[in-house]
C-alpha atoms as a PDB file:
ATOM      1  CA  UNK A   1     -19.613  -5.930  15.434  1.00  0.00           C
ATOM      2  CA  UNK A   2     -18.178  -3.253  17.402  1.00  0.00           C
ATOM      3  CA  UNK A   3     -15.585  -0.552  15.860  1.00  0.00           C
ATOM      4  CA  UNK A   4     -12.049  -1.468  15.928  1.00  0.00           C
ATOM      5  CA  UNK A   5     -10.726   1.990  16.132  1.00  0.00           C
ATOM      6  CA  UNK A   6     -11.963   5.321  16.391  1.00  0.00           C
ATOM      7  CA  UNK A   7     -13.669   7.102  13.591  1.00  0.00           C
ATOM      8  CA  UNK A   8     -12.726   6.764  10.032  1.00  0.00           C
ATOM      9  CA  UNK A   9     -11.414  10.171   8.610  1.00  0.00           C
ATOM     10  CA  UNK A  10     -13.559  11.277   5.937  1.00  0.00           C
ATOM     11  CA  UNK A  11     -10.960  12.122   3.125  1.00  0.00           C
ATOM     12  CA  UNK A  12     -13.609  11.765   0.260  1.00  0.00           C
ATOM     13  CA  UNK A  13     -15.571  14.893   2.065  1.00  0.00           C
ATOM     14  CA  UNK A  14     -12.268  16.742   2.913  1.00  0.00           C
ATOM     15  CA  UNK A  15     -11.518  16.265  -0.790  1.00  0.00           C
ATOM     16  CA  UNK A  16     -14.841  18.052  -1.671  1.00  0.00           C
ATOM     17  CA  UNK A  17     -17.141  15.216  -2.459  1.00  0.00           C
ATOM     18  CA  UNK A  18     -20.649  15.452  -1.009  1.00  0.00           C
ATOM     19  CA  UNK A  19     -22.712  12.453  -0.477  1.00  0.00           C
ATOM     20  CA  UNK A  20     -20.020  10.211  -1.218  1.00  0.00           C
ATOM     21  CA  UNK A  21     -19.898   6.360  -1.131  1.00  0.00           C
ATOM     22  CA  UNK A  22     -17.933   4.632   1.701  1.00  0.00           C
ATOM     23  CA  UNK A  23     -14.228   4.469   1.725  1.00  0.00           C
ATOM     24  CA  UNK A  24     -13.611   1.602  -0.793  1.00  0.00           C
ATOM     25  CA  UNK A  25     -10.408  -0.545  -0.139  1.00  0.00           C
ATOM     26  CA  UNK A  26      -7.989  -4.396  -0.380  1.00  0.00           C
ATOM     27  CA  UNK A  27      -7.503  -6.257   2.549  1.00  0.00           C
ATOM     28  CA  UNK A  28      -4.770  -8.756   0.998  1.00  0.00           C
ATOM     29  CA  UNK A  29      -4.269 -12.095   3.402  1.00  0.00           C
ATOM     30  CA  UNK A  30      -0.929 -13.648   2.040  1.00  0.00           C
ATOM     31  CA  UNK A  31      -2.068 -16.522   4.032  1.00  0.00           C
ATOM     32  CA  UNK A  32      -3.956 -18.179   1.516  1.00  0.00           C
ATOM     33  CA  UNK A  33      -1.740 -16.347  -1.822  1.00  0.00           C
ATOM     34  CA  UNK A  34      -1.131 -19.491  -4.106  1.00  0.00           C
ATOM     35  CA  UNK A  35       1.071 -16.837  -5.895  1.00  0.00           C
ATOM     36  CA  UNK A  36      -0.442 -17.649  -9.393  1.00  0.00           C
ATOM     37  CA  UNK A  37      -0.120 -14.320 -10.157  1.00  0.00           C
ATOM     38  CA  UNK A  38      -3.856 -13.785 -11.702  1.00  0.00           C
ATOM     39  CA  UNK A  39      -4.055 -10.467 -10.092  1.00  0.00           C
ATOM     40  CA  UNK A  40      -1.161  -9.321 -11.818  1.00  0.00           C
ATOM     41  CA  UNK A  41      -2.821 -10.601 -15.437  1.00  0.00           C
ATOM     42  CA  UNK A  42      -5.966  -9.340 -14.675  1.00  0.00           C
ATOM     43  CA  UNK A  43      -5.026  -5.967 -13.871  1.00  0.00           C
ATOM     44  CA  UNK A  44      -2.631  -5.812 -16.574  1.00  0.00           C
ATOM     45  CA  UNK A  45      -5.465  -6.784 -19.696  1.00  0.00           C
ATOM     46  CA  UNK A  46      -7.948  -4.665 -18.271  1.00  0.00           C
ATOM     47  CA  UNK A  47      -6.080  -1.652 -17.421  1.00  0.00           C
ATOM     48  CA  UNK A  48      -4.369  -2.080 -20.675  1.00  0.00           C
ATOM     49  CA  UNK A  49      -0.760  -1.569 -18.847  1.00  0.00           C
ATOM     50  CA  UNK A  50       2.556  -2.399 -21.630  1.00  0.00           C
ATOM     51  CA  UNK A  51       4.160  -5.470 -21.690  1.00  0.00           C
ATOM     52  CA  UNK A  52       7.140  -4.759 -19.198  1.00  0.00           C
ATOM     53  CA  UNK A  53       9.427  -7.593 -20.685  1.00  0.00           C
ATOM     54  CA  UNK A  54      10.515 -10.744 -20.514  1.00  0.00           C
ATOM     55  CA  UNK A  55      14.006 -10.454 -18.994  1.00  0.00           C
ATOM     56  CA  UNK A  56      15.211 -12.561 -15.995  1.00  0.00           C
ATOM     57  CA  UNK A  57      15.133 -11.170 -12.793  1.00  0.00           C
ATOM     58  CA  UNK A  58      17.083 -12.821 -10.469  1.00  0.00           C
ATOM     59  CA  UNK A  59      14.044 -13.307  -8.266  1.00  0.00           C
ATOM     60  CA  UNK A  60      14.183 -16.981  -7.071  1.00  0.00           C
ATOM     61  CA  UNK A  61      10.795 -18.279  -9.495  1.00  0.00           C
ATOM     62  CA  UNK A  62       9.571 -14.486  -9.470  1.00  0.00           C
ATOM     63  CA  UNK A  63       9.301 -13.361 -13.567  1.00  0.00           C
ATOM     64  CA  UNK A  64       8.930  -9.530 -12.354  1.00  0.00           C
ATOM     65  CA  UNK A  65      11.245  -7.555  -9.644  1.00  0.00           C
ATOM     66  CA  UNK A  66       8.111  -5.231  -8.310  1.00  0.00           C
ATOM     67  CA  UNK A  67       5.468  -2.778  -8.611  1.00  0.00           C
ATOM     68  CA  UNK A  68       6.125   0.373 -11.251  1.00  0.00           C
ATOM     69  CA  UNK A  69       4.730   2.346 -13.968  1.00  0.00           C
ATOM     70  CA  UNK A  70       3.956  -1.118 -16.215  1.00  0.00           C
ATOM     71  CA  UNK A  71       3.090  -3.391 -13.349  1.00  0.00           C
ATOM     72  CA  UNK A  72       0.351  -1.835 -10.867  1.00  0.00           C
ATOM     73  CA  UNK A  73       0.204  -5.277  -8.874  1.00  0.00           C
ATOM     74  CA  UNK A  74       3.291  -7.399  -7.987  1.00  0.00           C
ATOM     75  CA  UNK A  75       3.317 -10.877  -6.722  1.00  0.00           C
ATOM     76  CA  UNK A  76       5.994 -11.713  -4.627  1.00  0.00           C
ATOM     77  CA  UNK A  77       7.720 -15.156  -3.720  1.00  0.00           C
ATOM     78  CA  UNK A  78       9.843 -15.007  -1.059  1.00  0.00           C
ATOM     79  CA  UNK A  79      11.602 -18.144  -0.171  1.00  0.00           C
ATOM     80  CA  UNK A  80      12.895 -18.881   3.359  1.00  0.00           C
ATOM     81  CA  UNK A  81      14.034 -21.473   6.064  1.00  0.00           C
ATOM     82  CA  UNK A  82      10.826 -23.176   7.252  1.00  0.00           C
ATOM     83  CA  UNK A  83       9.554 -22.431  11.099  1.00  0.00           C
ATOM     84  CA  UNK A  84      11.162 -24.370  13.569  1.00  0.00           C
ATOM     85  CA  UNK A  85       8.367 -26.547  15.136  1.00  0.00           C
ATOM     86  CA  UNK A  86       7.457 -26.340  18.566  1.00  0.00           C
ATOM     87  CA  UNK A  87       9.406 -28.936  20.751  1.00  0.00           C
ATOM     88  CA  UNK A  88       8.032 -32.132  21.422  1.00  0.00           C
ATOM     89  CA  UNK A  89       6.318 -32.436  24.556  1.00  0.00           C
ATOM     90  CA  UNK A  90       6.603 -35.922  26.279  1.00  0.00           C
ATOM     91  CA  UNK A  91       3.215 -35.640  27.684  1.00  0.00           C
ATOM     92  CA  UNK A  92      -0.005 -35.085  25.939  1.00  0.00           C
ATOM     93  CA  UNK A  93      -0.131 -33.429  22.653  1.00  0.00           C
ATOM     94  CA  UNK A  94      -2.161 -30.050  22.355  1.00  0.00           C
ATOM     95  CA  UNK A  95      -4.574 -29.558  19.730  1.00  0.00           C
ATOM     96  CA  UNK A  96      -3.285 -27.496  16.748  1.00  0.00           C
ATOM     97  CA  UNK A  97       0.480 -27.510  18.042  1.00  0.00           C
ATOM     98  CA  UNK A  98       2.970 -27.888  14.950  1.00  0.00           C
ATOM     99  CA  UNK A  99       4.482 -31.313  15.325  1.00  0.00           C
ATOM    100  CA  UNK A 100       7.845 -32.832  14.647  1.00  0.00           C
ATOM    101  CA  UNK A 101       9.388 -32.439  11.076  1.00  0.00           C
ATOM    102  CA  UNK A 102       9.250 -36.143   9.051  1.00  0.00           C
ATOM    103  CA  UNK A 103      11.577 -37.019   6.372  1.00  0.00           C
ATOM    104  CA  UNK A 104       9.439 -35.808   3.876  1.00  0.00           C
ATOM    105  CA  UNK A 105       8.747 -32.443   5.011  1.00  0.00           C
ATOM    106  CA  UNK A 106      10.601 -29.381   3.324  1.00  0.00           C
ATOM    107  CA  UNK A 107      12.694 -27.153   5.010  1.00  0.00           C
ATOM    108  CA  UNK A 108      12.023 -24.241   3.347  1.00  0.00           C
ATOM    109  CA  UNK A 109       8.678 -22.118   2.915  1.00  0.00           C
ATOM    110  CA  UNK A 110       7.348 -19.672   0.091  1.00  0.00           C
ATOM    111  CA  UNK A 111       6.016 -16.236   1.355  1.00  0.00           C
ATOM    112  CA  UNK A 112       3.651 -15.227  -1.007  1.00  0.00           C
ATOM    113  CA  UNK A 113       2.181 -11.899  -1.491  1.00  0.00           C
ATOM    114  CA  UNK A 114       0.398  -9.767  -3.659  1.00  0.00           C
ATOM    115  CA  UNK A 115       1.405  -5.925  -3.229  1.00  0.00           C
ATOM    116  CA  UNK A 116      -0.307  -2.507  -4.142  1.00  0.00           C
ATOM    117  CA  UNK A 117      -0.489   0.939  -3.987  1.00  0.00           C
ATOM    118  CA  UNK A 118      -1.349   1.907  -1.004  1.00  0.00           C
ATOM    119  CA  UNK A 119      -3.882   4.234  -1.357  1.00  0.00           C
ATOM    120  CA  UNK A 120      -3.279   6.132   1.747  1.00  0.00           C
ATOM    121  CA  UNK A 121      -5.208   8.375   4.241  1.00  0.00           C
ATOM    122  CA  UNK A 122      -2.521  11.130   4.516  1.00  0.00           C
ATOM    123  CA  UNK A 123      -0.783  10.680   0.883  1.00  0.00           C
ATOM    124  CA  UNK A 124       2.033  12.729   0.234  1.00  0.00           C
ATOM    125  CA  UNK A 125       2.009  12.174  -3.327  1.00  0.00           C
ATOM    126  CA  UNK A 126      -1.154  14.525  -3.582  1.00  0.00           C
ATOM    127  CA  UNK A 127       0.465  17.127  -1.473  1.00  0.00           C
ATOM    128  CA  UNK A 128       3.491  17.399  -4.047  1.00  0.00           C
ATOM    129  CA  UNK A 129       1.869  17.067  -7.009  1.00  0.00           C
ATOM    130  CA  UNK A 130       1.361  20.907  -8.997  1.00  0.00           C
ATOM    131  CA  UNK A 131      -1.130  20.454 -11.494  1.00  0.00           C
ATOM    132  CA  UNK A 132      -3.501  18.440  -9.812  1.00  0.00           C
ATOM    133  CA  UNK A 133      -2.765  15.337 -11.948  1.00  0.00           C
ATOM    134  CA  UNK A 134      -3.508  13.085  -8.662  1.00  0.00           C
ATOM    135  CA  UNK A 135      -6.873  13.699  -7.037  1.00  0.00           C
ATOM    136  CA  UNK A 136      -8.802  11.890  -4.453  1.00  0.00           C
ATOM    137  CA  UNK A 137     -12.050  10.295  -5.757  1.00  0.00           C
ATOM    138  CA  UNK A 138     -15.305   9.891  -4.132  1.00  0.00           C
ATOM    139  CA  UNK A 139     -14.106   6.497  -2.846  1.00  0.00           C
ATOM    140  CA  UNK A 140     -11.212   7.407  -0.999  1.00  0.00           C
ATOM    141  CA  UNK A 141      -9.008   6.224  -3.272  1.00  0.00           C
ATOM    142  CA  UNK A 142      -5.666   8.092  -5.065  1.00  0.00           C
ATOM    143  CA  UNK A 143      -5.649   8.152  -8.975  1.00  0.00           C
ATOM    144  CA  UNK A 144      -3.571  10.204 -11.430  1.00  0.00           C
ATOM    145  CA  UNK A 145      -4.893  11.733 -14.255  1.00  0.00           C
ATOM    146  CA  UNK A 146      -2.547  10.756 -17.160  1.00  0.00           C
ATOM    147  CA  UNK A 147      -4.048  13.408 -19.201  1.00  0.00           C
ATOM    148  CA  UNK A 148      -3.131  15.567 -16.512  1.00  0.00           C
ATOM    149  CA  UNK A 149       0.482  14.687 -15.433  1.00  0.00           C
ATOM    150  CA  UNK A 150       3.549  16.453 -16.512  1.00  0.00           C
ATOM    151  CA  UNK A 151       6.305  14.111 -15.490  1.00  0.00           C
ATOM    152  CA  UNK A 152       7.741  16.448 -12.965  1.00  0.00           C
ATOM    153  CA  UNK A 153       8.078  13.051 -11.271  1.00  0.00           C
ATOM    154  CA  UNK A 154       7.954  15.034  -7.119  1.00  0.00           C
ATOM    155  CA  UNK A 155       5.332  12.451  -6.208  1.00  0.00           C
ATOM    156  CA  UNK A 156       8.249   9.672  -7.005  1.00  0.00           C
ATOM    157  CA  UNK A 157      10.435  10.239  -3.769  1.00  0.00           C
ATOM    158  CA  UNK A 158       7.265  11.441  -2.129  1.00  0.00           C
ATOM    159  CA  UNK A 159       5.696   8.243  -1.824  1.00  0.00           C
ATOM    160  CA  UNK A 160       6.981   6.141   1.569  1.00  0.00           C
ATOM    161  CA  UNK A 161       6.298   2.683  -0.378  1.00  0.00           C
ATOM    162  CA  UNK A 162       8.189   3.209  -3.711  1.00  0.00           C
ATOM    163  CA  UNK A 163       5.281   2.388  -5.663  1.00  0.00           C
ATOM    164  CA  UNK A 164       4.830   5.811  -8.059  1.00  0.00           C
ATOM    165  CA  UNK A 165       7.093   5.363 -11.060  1.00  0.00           C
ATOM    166  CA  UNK A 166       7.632   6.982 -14.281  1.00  0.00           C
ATOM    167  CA  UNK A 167       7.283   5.415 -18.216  1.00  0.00           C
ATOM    168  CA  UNK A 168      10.328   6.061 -20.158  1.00  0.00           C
ATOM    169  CA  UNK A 169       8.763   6.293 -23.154  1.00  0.00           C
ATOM    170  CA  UNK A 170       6.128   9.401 -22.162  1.00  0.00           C
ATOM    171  CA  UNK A 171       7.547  10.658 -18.139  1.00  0.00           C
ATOM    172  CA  UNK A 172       4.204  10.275 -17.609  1.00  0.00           C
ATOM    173  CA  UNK A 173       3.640   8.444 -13.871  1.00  0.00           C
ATOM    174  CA  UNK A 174       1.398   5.752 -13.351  1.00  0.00           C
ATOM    175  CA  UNK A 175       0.433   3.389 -10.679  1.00  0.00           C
ATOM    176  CA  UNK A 176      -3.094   1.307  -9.235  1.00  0.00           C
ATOM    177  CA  UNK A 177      -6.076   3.176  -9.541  1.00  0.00           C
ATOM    178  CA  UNK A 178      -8.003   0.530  -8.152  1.00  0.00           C
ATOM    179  CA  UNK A 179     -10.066   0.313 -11.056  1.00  0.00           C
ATOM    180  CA  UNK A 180     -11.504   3.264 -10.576  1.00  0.00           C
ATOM    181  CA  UNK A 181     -13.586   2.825 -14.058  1.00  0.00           C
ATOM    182  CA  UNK A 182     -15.247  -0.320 -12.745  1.00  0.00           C
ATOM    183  CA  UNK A 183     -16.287   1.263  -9.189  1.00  0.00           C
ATOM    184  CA  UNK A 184     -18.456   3.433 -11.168  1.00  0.00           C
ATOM    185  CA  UNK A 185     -20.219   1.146 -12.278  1.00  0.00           C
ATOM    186  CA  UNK A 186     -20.765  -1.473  -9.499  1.00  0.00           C
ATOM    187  CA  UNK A 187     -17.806  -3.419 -10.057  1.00  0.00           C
ATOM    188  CA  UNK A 188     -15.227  -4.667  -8.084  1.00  0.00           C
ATOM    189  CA  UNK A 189     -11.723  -4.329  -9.463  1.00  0.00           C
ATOM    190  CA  UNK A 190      -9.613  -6.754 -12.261  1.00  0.00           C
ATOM    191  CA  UNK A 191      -7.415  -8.380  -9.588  1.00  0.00           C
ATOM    192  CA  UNK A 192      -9.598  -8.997  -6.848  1.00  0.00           C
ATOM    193  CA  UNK A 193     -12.194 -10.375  -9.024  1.00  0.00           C
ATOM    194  CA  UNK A 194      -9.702 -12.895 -10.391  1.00  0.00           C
ATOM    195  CA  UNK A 195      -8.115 -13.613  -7.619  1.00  0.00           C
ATOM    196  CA  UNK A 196      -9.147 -17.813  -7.124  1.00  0.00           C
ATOM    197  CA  UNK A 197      -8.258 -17.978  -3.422  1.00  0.00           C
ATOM    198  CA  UNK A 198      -9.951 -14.204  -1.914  1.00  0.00           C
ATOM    199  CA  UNK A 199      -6.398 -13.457  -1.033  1.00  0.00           C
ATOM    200  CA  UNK A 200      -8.025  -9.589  -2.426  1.00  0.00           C
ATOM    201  CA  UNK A 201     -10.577  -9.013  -0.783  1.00  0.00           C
ATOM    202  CA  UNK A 202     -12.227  -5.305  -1.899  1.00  0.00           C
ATOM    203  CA  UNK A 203     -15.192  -3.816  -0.297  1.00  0.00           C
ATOM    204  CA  UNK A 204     -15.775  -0.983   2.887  1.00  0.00           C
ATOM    205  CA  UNK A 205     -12.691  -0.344   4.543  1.00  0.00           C
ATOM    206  CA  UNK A 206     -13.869  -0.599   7.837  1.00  0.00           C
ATOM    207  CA  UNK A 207     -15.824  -4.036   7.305  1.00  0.00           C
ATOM    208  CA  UNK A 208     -12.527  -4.994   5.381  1.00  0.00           C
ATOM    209  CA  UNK A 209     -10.854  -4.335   9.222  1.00  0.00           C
ATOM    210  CA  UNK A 210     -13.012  -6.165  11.024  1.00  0.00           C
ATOM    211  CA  UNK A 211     -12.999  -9.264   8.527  1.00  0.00           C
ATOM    212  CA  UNK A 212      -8.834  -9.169   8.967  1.00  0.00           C
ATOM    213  CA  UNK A 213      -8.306  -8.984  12.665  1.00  0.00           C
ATOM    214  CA  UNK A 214     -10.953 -12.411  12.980  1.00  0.00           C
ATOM    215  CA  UNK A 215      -8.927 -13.827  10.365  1.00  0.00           C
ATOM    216  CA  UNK A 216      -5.968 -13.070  12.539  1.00  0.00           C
ATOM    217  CA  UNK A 217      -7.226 -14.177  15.871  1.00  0.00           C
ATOM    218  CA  UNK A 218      -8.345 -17.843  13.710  1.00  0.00           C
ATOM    219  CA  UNK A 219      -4.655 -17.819  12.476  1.00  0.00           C
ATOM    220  CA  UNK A 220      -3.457 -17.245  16.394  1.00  0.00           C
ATOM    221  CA  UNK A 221      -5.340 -19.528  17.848  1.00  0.00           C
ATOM    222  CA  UNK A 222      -4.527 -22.404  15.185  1.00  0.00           C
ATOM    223  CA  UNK A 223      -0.815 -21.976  16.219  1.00  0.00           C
ATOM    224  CA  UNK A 224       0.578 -18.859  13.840  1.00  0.00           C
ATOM    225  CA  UNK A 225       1.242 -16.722  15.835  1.00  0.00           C
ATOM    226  CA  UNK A 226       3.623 -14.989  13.359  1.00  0.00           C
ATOM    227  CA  UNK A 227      -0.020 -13.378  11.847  1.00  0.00           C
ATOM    228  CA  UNK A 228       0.207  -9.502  11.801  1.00  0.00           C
ATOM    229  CA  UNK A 229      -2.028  -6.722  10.054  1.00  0.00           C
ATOM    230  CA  UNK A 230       0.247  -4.366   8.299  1.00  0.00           C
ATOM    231  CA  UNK A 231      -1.089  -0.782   7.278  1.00  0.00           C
ATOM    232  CA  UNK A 232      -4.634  -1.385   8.716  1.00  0.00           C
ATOM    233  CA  UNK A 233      -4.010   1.210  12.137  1.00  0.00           C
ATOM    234  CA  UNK A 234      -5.278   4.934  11.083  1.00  0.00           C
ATOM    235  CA  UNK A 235      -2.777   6.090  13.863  1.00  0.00           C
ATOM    236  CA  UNK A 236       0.567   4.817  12.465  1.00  0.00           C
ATOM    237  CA  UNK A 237       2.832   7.417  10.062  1.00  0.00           C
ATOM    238  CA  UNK A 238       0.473   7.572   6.970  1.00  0.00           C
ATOM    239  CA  UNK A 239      -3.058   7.905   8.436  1.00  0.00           C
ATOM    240  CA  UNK A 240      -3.889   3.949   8.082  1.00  0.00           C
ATOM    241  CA  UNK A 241      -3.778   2.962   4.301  1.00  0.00           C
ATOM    242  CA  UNK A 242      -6.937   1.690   1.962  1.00  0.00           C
ATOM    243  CA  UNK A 243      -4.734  -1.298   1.074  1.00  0.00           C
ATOM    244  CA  UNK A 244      -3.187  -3.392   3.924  1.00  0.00           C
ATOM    245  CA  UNK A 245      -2.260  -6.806   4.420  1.00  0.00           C
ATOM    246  CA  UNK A 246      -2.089  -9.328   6.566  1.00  0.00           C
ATOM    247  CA  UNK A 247       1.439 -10.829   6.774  1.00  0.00           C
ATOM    248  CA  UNK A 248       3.247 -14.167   8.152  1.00  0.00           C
ATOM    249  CA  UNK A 249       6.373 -12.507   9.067  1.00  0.00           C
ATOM    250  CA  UNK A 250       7.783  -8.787   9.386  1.00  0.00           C
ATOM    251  CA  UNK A 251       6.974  -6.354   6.619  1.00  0.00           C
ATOM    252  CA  UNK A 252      10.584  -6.248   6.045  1.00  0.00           C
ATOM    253  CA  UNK A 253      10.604  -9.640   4.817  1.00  0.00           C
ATOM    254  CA  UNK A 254       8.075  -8.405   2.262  1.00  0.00           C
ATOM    255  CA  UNK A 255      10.125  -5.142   1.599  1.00  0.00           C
ATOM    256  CA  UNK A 256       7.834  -2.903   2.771  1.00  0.00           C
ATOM    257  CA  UNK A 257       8.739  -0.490   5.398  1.00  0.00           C
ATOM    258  CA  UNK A 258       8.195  -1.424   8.964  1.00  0.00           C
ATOM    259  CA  UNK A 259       7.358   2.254  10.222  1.00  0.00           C
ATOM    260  CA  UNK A 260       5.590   4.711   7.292  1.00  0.00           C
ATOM    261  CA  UNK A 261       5.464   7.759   7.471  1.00  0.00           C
ATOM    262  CA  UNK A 262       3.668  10.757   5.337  1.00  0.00           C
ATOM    263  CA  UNK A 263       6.867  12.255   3.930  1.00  0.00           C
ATOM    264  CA  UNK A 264       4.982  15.519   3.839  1.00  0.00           C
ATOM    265  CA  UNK A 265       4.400  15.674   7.421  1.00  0.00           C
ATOM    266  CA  UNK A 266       6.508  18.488   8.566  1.00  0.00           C
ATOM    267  CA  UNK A 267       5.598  20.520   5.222  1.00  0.00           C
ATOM    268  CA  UNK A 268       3.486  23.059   7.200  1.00  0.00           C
ATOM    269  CA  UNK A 269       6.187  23.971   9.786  1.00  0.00           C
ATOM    270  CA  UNK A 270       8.434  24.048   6.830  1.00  0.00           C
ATOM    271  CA  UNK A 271       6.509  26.715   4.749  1.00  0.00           C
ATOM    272  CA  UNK A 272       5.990  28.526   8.081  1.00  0.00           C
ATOM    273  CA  UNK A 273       9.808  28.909   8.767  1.00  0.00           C
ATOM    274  CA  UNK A 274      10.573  29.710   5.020  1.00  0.00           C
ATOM    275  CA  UNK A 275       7.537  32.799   5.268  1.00  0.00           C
ATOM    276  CA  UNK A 276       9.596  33.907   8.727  1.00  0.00           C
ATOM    277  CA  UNK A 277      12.693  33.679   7.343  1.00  0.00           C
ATOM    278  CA  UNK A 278      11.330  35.803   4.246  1.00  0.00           C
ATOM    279  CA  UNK A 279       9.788  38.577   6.140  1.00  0.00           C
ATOM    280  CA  UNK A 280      13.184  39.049   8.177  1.00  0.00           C
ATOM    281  CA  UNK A 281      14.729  38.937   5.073  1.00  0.00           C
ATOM    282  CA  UNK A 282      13.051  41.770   3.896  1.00  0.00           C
ATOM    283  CA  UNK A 283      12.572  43.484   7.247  1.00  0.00           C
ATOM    284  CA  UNK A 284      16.502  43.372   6.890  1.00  0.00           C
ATOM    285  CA  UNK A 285      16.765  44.629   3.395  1.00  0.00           C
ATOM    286  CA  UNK A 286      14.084  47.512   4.007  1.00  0.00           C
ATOM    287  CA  UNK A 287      16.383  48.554   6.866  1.00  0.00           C
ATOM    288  CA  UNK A 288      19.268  48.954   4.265  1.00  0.00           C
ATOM    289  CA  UNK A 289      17.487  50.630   2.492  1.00  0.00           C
ATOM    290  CA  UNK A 290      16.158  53.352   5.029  1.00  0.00           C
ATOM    291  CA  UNK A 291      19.447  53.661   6.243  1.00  0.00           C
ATOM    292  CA  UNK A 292      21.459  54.073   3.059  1.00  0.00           C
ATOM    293  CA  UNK A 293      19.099  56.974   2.671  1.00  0.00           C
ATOM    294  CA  UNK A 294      20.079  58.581   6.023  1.00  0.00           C
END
């Protein structure tokens, strides 16, 4: 099948790995979430994550608010007005076009989806970070080094998603590493191997692309057209991501941010104007100096 996009950047080589794997990555299709929430267990038991409570969260039938330090996946249920249905045409029906509502039929919908770090081309989260506690691995994926980390806590605001977070109890940070432990040794990771439905699907990034926009065109042409990819596109704000989703409604809806972008982006011109502003600063105070002498 032919390429979707233009060439995949090569951030395990740019990272320093030679003779690396492919880009690993999650394509998630909420389409077919049942929102059992094995993906959250599963990662959870192997990855050895705390027990983040029991406390109720106000989320409609949701037992946890989001993704943090003690929860690397989150399942979301979002519950909203069903779709209107098409109107009823008085001559022949088309194939596939939703019908009229019956008695029985709800009129509300669950959203259902399973979110993740991001894992993303350009991640700011490395650019911030001072000891080196997050590190790109030969997979393309983003993984801190808890051993590492000193709870300066910079890659917190850095991240566009929210989805770094500290511990209380150490300051450490923590978030998915997308089982970085089993990719070593042929596995695929906890959550996508539980998952019952393949809502996570792991494998090659770019196959991974490919697979999700013919899922979307099947969606489209059975009559949902509401079908999007989010995070998939290595030209919007963060490079493309190695975990993206397809969605039934805007990414809002899912609270994730319609328009990332690499918060790091203009770090560069930043440093550049601080070094300017520096050497005039000097060039200034040398000038004192020479002429206090005078």
């Amino acid at each position: 099948m032919a390429r979707l996009y233009g060439p995949e950047p090569d951030v395990a080589g740019d990272a320093g790995h030679v003779d690396h794997p492919q880009r690993m990555g999650f394509f998630t299709d909420t389409s077919v979430c049942i929102g059992c929430k094995a993906c959250e267990v599963a990662c959870k038991e192997w990855n050895a994550i705390p027990d983040d409570g029991l406390t109720f969260t106000g989320m409609s039938y949701d037992n946890s608010s989001g993704l943090g330090a003690n929860r690397w996946r989150h399942v979301a249920f979002i519950e909203q007005p069903a779709p209107k249905p098409a109107p009823v045409s008085l001559g022949m029906p088309t194939v596939g076009a939703p019908t009229a509502p019956t008695a029985d039929a709800p009129d509300f919908r669950w959203l259902m989806s399973s979110d993740v770090c991001k894992h993303c081309t350009h991640a700011a989260c490395l650019d911030v970070c001072p000891t080196g506690a997050l590190f790109r691995t030969e997979y393309g994926t983003v993984v801190v080094q808890e051993d590492v980390c000193n709870g300066c806590g910079y890659c917190v605001p850095a991240c566009p998603y929210g989805v770094i977070d500290k511990r209380d109890d150490d300051g450490r940070v923590w978030k998915c590493t997308m089982c970085y432990d089993r990719l070593g040794v042929g596995q695929e990771p906890a959550c996508a191997k539980a998952c019952p439905t393949d809502s996570i699907q792991f494998g090659p990034l770019d196959e991974l692309r490919e697979r999700a926009a013919a899922r979307v065109d099947a969606l489209h042409a059975a009559s949902v057209e509401s079908a999007q990819l989010y995070g998939h596109d290595p030209d919007d704000g963060v490079g493309g991501a190695g975990a993206f989703f397809l969605l039934l409604d805007e990414p809002e809806v899912y609270g994730l941010p319609p328009d990332p972008v690499v918060t790091t982006r203009d770090l560069a011109s930043m440093w550049k104007h601080a070094g300017v502003a520096a050497l005039a600063l000097l060039a200034a105070v040398a000038a004192a100096v020479i002429g206090g002498r005078q």
